[in-house]
Structures are given as C-alpha cells and as structure tokens.
C-alpha atoms as a PDB file:
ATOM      1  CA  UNK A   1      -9.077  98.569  -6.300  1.00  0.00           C
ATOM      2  CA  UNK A   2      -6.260  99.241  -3.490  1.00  0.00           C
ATOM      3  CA  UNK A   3      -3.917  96.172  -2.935  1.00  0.00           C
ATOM      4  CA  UNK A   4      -2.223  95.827   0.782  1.00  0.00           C
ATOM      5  CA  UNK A   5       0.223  93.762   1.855  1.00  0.00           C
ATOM      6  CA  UNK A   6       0.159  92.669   5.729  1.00  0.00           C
ATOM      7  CA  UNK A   7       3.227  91.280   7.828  1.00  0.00           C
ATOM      8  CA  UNK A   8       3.057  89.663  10.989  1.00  0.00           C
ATOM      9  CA  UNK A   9       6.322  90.257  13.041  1.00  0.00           C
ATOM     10  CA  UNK A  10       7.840  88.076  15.366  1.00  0.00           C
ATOM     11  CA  UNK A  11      10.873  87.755  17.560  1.00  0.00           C
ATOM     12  CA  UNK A  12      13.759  85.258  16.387  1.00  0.00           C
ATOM     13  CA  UNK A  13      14.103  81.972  17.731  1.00  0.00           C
ATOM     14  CA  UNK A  14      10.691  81.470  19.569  1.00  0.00           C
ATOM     15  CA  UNK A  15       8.952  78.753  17.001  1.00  0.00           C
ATOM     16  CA  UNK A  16       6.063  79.304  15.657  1.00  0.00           C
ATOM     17  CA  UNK A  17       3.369  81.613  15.284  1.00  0.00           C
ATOM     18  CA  UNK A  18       0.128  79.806  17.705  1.00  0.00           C
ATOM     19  CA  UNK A  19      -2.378  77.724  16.060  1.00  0.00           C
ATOM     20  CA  UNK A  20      -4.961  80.295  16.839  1.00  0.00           C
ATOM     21  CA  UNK A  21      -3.061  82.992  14.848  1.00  0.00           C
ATOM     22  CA  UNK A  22      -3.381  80.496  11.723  1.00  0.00           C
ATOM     23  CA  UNK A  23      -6.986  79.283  12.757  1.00  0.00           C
ATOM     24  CA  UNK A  24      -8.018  83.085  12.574  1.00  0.00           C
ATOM     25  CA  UNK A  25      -6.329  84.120   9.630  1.00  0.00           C
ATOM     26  CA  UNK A  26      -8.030  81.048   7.718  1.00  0.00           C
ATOM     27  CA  UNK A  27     -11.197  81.787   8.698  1.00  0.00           C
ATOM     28  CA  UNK A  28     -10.996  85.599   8.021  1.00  0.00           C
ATOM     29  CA  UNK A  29      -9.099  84.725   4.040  1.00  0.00           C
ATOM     30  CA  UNK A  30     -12.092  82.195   3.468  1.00  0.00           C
ATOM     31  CA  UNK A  31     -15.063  84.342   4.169  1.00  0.00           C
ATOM     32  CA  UNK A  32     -13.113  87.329   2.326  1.00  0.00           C
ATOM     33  CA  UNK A  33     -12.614  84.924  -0.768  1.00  0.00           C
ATOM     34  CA  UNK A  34     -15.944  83.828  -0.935  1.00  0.00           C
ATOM     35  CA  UNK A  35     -17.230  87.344  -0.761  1.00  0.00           C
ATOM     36  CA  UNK A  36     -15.047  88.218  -3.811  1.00  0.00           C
ATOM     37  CA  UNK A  37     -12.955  90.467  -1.777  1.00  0.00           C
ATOM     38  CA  UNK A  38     -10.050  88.528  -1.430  1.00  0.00           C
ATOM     39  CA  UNK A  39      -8.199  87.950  -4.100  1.00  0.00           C
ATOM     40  CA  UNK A  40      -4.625  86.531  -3.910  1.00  0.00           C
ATOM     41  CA  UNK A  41      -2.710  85.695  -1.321  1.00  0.00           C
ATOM     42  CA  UNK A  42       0.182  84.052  -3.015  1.00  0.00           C
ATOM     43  CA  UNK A  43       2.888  86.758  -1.831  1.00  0.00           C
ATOM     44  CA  UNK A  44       5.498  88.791  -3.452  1.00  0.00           C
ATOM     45  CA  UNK A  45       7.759  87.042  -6.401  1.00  0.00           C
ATOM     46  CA  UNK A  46      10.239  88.155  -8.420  1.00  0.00           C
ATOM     47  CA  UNK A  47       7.629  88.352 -11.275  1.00  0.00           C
ATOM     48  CA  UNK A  48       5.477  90.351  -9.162  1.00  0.00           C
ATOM     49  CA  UNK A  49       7.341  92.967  -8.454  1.00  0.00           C
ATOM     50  CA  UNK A  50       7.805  96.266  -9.683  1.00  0.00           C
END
C-alpha cells in the first residue's frame, strides 16, 4: 500500500491556520479511519525515518 505525506504551507507570522481548515481535515481523517484507509497520522520521527 502507497504511504503519502501531505503539508499545508503557510506564510510566517499570520497565526493560525482557520478553524475550517481543522474542521475539514477532522472530518475527512475520521471517515478515512473508519473506512480502514487511514492509518496513521502521527508524523515523521526520528524512529520513523529512513
């Protein structure tokens, strides 16, 4: 199975990301996980890598 890693860019100093950005991205993570397609999100670590 194919693993992909997204990143969201942003300018410096503006705050944060909008609600809706997070509101989206929560929805979208929680039907992929309950399908069985999503299946970590904890992010890159030192133990991770390659």
């Amino acid at each position: 199975m194919p693993r992909f890693m997204g990143f969201v860019r942003m300018e410096e100093n503006i705050g944060m990301p909008p609600q809706s950005l997070f509101e989206a991205m929560d929805s979208y993570i929680g039907e992929r996980a309950a399908n069985g397609v999503f299946l970590d999100g904890a992010g890159s670590t030192a133990q991770r890598t390659r």
